[in-house]
N, C-alpha and C. Protein backbone atom coordinates (compact mmCIF):
# COMPACT_ATOMS: atom_id res chain seq x y z
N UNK A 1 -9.14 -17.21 6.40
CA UNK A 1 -9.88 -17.02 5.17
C UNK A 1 -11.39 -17.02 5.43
N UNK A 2 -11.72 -17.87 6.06
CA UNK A 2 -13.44 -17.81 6.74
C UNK A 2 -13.91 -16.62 7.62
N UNK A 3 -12.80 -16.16 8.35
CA UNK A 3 -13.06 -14.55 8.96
C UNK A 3 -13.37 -13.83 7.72
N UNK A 4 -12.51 -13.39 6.73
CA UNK A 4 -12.84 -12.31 5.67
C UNK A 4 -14.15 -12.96 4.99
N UNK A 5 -14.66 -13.94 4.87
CA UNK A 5 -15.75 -14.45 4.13
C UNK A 5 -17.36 -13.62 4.93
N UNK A 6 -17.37 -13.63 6.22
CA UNK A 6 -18.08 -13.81 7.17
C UNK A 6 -18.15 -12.74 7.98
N UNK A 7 -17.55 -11.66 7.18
CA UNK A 7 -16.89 -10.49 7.90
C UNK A 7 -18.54 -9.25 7.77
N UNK A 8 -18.51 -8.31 8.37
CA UNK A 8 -19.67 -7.66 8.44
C UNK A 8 -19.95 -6.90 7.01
N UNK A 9 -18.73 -6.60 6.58
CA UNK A 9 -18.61 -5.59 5.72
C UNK A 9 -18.85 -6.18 4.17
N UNK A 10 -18.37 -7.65 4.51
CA UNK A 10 -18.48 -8.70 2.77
C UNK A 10 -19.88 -8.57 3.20
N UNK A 11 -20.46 -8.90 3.89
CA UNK A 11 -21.92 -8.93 4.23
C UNK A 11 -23.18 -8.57 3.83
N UNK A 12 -22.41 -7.25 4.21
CA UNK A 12 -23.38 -6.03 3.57
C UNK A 12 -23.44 -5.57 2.08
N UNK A 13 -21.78 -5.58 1.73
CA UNK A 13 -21.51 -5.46 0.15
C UNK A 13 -22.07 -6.72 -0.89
N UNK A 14 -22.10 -7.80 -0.35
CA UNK A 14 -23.20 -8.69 -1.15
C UNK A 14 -24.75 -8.74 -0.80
N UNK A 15 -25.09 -8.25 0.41
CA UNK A 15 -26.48 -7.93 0.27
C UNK A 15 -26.96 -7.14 -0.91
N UNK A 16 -25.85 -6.30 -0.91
CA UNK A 16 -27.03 -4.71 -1.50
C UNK A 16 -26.63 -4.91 -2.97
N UNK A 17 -25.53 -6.43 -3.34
CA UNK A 17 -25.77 -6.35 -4.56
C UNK A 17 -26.48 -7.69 -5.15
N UNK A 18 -27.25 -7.87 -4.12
CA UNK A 18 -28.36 -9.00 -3.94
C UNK A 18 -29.69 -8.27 -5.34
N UNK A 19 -30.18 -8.86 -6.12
CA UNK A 19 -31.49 -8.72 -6.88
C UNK A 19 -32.06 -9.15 -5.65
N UNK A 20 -33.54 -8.63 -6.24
CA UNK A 20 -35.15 -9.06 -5.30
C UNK A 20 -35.41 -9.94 -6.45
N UNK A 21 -35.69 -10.63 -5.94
CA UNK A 21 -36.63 -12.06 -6.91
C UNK A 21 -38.12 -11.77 -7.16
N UNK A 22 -38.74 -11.74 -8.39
CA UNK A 22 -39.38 -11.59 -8.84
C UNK A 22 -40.24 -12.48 -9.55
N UNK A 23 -41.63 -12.66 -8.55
CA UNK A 23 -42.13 -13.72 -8.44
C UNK A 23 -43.20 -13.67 -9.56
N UNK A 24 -43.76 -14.99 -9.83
CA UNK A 24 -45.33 -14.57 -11.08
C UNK A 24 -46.13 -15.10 -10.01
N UNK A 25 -47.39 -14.32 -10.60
CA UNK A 25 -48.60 -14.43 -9.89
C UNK A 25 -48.99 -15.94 -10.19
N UNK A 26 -48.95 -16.23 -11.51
CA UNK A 26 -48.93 -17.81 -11.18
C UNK A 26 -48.45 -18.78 -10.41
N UNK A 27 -47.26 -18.32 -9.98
CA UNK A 27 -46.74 -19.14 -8.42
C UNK A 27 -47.78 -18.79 -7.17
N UNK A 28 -48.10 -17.69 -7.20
CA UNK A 28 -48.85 -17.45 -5.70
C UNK A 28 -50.36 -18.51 -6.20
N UNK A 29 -50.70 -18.33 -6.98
CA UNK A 29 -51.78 -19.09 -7.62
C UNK A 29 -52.02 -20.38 -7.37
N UNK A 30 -50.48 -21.29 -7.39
CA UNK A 30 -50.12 -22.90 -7.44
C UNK A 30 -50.14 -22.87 -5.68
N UNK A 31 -49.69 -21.77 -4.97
CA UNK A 31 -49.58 -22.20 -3.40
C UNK A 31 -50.66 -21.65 -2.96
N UNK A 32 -51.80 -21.27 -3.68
CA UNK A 32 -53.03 -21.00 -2.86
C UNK A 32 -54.01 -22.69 -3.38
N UNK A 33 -53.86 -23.27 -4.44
CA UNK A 33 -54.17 -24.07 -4.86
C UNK A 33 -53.61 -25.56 -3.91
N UNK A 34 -52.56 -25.46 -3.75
CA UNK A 34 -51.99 -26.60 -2.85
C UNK A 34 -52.68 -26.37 -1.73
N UNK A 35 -52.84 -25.25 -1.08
CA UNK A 35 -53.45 -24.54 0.07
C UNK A 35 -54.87 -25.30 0.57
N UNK A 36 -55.25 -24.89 -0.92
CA UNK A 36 -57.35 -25.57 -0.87
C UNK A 36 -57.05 -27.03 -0.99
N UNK A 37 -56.23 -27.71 -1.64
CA UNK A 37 -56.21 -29.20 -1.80
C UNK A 37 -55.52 -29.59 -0.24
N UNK A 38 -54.61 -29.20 0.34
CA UNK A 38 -54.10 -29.68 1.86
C UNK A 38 -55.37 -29.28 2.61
N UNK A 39 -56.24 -28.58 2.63
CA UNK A 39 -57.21 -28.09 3.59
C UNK A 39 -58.35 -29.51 3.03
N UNK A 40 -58.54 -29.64 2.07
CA UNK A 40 -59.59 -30.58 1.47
C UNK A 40 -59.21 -32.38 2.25
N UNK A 41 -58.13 -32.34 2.04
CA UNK A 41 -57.46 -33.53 2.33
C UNK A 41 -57.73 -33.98 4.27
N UNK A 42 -56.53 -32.64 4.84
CA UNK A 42 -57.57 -32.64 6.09
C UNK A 42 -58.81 -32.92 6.64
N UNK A 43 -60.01 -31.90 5.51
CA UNK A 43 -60.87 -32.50 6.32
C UNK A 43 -61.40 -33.64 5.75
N UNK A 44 -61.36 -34.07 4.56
CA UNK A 44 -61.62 -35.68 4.66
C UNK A 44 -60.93 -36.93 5.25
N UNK A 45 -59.70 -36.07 5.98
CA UNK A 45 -59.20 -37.33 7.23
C UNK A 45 -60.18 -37.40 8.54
N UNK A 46 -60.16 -35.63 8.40
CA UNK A 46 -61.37 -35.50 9.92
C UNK A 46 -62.55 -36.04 9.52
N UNK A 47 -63.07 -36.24 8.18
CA UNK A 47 -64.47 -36.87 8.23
C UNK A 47 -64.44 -38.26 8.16
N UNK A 48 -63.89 -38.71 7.88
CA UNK A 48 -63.25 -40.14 7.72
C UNK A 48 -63.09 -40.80 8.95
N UNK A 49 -62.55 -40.25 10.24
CA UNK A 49 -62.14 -40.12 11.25
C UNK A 49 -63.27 -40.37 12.03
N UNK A 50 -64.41 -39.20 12.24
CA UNK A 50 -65.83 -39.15 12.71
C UNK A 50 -66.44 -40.24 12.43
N UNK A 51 -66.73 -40.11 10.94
CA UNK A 51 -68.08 -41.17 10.35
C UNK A 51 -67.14 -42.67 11.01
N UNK A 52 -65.58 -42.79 10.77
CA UNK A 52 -65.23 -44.52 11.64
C UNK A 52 -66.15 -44.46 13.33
N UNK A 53 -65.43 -43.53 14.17
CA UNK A 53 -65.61 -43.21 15.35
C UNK A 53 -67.57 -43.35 15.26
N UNK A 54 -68.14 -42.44 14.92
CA UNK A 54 -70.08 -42.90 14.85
C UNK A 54 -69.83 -44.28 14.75
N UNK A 55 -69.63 -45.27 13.72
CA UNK A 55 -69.73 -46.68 13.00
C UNK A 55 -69.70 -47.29 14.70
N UNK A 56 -68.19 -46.98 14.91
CA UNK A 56 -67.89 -47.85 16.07
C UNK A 56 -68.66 -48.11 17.02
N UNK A 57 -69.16 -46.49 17.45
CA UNK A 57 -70.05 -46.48 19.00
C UNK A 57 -71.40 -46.67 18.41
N UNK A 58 -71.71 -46.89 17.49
CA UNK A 58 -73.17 -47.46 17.93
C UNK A 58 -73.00 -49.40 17.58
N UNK A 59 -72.42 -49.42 17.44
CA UNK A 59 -71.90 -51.30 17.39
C UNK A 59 -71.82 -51.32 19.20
N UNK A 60 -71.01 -50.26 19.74
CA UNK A 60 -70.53 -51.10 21.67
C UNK A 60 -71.87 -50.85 22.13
């Protein structure tokens, strides 16, 4: 039963009666937005990171 499931031909006959998903521009919107906030976040680890690292070496 898993052969006929898995078979080339079921394959293809449920691809092509596959829809394309149809996205809103407001989604691309929310992952360019997460985009700028993960990039923001980064670099206030990297600055965070620096300004500790300066603190340190001028104390040794």
């Amino acid at each position: 039963m898993a052969d006929l499931l898995s078979s080339a031909p079921h394959v293809l006959a449920v691809s092509m009666l596959a829809e394309k998903t149809v996205r809103s521009p407001l989604l691309y919107a929310w992952w360019a937005f997460n985009l700028i906030v993960l990039a923001g976040v980064v670099y206030a680890v990297y600055w965070s990171v620096k300004k500790w690292r300066a603190g340190r070496g001028a104390r040794g």
